[in-house]
Protein backbone atom coordinates (compact mmCIF):
# COMPACT_ATOMS: atom_id res chain seq x y z
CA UNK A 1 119.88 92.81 253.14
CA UNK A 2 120.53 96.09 255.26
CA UNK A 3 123.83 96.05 254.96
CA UNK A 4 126.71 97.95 252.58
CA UNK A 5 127.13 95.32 249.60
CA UNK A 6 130.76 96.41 248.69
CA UNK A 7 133.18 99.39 248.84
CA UNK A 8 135.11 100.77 246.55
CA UNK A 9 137.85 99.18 246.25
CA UNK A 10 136.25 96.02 246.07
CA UNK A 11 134.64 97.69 242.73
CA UNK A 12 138.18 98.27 241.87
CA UNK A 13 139.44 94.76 242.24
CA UNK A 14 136.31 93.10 240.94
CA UNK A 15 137.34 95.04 237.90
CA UNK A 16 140.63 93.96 237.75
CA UNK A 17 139.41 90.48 238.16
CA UNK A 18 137.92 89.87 234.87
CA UNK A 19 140.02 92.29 232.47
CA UNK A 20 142.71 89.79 233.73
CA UNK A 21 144.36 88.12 230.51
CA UNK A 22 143.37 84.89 232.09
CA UNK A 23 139.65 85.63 231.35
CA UNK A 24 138.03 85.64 228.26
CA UNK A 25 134.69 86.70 227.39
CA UNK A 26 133.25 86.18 224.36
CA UNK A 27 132.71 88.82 222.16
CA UNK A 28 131.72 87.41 219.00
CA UNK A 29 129.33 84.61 217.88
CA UNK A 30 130.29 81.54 218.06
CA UNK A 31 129.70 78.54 215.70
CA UNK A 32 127.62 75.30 218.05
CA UNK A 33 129.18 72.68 217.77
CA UNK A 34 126.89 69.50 216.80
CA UNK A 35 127.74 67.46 220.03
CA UNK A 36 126.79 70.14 221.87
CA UNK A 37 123.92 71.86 219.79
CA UNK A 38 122.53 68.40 220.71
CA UNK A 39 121.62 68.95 224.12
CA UNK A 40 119.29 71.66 223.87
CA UNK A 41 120.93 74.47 225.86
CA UNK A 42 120.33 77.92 225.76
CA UNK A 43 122.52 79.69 223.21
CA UNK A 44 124.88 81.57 226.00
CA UNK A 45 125.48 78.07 227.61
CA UNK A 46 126.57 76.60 224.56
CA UNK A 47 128.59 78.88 222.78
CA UNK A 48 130.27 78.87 225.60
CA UNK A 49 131.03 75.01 225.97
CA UNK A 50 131.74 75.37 222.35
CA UNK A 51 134.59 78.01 222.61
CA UNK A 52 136.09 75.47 225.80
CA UNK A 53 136.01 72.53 223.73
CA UNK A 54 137.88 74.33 221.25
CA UNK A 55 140.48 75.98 223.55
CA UNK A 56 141.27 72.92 226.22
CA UNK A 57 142.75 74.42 229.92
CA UNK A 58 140.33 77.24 230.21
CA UNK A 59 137.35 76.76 232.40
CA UNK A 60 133.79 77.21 231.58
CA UNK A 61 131.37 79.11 233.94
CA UNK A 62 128.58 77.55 234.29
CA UNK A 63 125.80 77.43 236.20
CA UNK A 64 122.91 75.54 234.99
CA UNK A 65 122.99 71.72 235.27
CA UNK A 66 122.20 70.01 231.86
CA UNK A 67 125.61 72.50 230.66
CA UNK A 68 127.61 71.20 233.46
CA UNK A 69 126.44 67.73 232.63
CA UNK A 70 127.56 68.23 228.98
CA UNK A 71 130.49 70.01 230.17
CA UNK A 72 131.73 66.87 231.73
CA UNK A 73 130.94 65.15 228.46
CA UNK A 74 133.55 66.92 226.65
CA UNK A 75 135.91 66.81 229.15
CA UNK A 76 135.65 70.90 229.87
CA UNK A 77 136.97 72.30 232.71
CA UNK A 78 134.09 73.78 234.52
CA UNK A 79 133.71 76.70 237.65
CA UNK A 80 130.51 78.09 238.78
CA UNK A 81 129.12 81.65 239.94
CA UNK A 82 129.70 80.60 243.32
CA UNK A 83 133.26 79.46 242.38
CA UNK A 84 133.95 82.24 241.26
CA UNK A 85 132.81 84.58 243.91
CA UNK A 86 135.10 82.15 246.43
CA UNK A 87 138.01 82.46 243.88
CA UNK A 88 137.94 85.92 243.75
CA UNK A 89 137.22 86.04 247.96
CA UNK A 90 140.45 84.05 248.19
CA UNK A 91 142.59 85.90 245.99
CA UNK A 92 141.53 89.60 247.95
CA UNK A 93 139.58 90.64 244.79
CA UNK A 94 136.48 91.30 247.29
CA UNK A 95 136.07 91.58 250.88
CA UNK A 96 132.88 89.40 251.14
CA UNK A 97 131.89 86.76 249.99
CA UNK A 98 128.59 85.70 251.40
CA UNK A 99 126.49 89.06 250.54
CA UNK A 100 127.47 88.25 247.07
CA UNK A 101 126.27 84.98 247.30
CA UNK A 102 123.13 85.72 249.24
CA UNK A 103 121.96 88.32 246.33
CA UNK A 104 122.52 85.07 243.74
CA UNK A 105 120.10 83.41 246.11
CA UNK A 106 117.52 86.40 246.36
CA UNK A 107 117.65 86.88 242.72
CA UNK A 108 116.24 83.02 242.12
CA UNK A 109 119.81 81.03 242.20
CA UNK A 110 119.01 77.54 242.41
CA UNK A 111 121.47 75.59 244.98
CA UNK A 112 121.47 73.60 247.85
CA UNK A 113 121.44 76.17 250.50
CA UNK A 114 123.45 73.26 252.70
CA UNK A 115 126.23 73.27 249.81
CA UNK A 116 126.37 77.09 249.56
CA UNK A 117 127.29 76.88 253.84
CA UNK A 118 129.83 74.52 253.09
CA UNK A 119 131.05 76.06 250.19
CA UNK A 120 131.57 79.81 252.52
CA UNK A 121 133.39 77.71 255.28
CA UNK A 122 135.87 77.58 252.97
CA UNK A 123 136.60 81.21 253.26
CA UNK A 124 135.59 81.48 256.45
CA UNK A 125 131.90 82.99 256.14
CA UNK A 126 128.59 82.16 256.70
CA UNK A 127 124.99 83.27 255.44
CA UNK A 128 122.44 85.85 257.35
């Protein structure tokens, strides 16, 4: 990519964006739960299921596909990378989507390239 990534006020918002009280991040361990120690996840991927089945309404973000298959097992609310890089899009947090999404690609994001197209119609953008 040749092109400027992000400016500075897109830094800025991004920022904003998650130290919004409606995101939490997980700062301390957190105790597996059984059901979900079960499925044989990495440890990031399940504490985090664990916290959401703990605290219903919040969403989990999630990426890999065995987590969002368990996720749906407990009933968790679930958003991925690319979710939230079109959430934030939509709610001016960033100017761009699609570079954002295109260095999640470059950097070995597994995804069906004709989803991701789809998924950037929605806020009007397309790939390189």
């Amino acid at each position: 990519m040749d092109e400027v990534l992000y400016n500075k006020e897109d830094i800025i918002t991004w920022d904003r964006f998650f130290s919004s009280e409606k995101v939490k991040v997980l700062k301390n361990t957190i105790t597996i739960k059984e059901s979900i120690a079960g499925w044989d996840l990495g440890r990031g991927e399940s504490e985090v299921l664990s916290w959401a089945v703990n605290n219903s309404g919040y969403e989990a973000i999630l990426d890999d596909l065995d987590a969002r298959r368990c996720a749906r097992s407990h009933n968790v609310l679930i958003r991925g990378t690319v979710g939230i890089i079109l959430l934030a899009k939509k709610r001016n947090h960033i100017s761009k989507a699609a570079p954002l999404i295109e260095l999640l690609i470059n950097a070995g994001l597994r995804c069906d390239l004709k989803w991701i197209e789809e998924a950037l119609e929605l806020v009007r953008e397309k790939l390189k």
